[in-house]
Protein backbone atom coordinates (compact mmCIF):
# COMPACT_ATOMS: atom_id res chain seq x y z
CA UNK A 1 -22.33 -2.30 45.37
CA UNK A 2 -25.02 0.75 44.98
CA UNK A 3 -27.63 0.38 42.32
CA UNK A 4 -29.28 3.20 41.63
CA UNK A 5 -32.93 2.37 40.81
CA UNK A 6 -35.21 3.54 38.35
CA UNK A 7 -38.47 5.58 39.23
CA UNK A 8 -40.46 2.81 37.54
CA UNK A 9 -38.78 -0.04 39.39
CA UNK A 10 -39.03 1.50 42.65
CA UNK A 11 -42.22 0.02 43.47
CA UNK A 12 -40.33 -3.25 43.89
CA UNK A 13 -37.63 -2.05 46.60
CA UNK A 14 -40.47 -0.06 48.80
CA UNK A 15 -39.48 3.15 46.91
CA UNK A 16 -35.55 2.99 47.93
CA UNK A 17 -33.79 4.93 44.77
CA UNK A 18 -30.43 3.16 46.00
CA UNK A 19 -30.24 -0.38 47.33
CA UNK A 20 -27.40 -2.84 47.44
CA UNK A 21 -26.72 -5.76 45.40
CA UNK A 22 -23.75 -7.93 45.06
CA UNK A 23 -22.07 -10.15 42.59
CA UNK A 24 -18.89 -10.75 40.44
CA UNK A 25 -20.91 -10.13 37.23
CA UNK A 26 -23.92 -8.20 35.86
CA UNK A 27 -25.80 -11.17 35.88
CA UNK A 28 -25.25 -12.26 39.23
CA UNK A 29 -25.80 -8.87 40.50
CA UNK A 30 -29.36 -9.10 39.12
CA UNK A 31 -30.10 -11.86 40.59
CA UNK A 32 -28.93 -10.98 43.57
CA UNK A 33 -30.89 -7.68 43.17
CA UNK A 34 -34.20 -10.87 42.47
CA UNK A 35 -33.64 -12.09 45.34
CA UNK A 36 -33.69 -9.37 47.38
CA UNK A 37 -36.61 -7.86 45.14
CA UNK A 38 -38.83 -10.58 43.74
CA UNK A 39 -39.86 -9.90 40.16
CA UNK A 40 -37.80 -7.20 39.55
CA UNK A 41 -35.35 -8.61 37.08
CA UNK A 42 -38.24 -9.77 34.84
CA UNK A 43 -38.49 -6.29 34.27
CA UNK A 44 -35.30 -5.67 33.05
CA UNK A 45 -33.65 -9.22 31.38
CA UNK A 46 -36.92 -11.26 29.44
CA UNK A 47 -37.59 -14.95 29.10
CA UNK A 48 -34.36 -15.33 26.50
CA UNK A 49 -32.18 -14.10 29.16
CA UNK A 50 -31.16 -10.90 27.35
CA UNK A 51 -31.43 -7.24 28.15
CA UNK A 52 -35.03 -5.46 27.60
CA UNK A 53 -34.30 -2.99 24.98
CA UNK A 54 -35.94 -0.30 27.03
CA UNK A 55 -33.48 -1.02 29.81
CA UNK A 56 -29.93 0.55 29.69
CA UNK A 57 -27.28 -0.79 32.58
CA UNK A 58 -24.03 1.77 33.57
CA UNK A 59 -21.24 0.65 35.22
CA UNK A 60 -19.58 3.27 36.53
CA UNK A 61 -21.11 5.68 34.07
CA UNK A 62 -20.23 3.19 31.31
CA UNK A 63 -23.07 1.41 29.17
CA UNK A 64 -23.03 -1.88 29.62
CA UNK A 65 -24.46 -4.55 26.69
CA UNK A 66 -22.96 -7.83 27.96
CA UNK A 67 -24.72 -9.47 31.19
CA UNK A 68 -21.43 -11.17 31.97
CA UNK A 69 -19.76 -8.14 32.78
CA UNK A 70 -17.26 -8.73 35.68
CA UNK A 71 -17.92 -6.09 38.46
CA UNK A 72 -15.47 -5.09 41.56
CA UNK A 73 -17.15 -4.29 45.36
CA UNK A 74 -16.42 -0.43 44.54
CA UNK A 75 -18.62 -0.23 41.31
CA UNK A 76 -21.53 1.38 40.81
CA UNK A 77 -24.11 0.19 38.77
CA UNK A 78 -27.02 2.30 37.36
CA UNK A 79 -30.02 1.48 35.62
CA UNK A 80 -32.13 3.05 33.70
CA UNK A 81 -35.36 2.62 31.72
CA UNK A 82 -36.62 4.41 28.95
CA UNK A 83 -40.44 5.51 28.78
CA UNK A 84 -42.33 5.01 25.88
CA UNK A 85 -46.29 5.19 24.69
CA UNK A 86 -48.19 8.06 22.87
C-alpha cells in the first residue's frame, strides 16, 4: 500500500513523502511501517496503544479512528499531523 508521509515524519523515511507499508489492518500496517522506520510509530500511536490526538489516519480519503481497521493491497493510507505551539 502507499502511505503518504507527513513533512514532520519524514525525517524517519530519509525524506521519502510516499513509502510502502503492508498489512491487513491499521495496526499492522504501522508496524510494518516500524519496522521499516524505527521509531516512527511512537510518533503517531503512544504508550496506551491509541492514536496521538495530533495524528489523523485516511484511508482512502476516509478518517480513520479505529487501529483495527481492515485494509485491502489497493488502499491508500494517509497520515497527517497537526502542528501546534504559540
Amino acid at each position: 500500500m502507499q502511505v503518504l508521509i507527513p513533512t514532520p515524519l519524514r525525517s524517519y523515511t530519509d525524506e521519502a513523502r510516499l513509502v510502502e507499508a503492508h498489512g491487513a489492518t491499521l495496526a499492522e500496517l504501522l508496524h510494518d511501517l516500524d519496522r521499516r522506520y524505527p521509531g516512527i510509530r511512537f510518533r503517531m500511536i503512544n504508550e496506551q496503544d491509541r492514536m496521538r490526538p495530533h495524528v489523523r489516519f485516511f484511508v482512502n480519503r476516509d478518517q480513520v479512528f479505529d487501529l483495527g481497521r481492515p485494509l485491502n493491497a489497493s488502499d491508500e493510507i494517509f497520515i497527517v499531523q497537526a502542528l501546534s505551539g504559540g
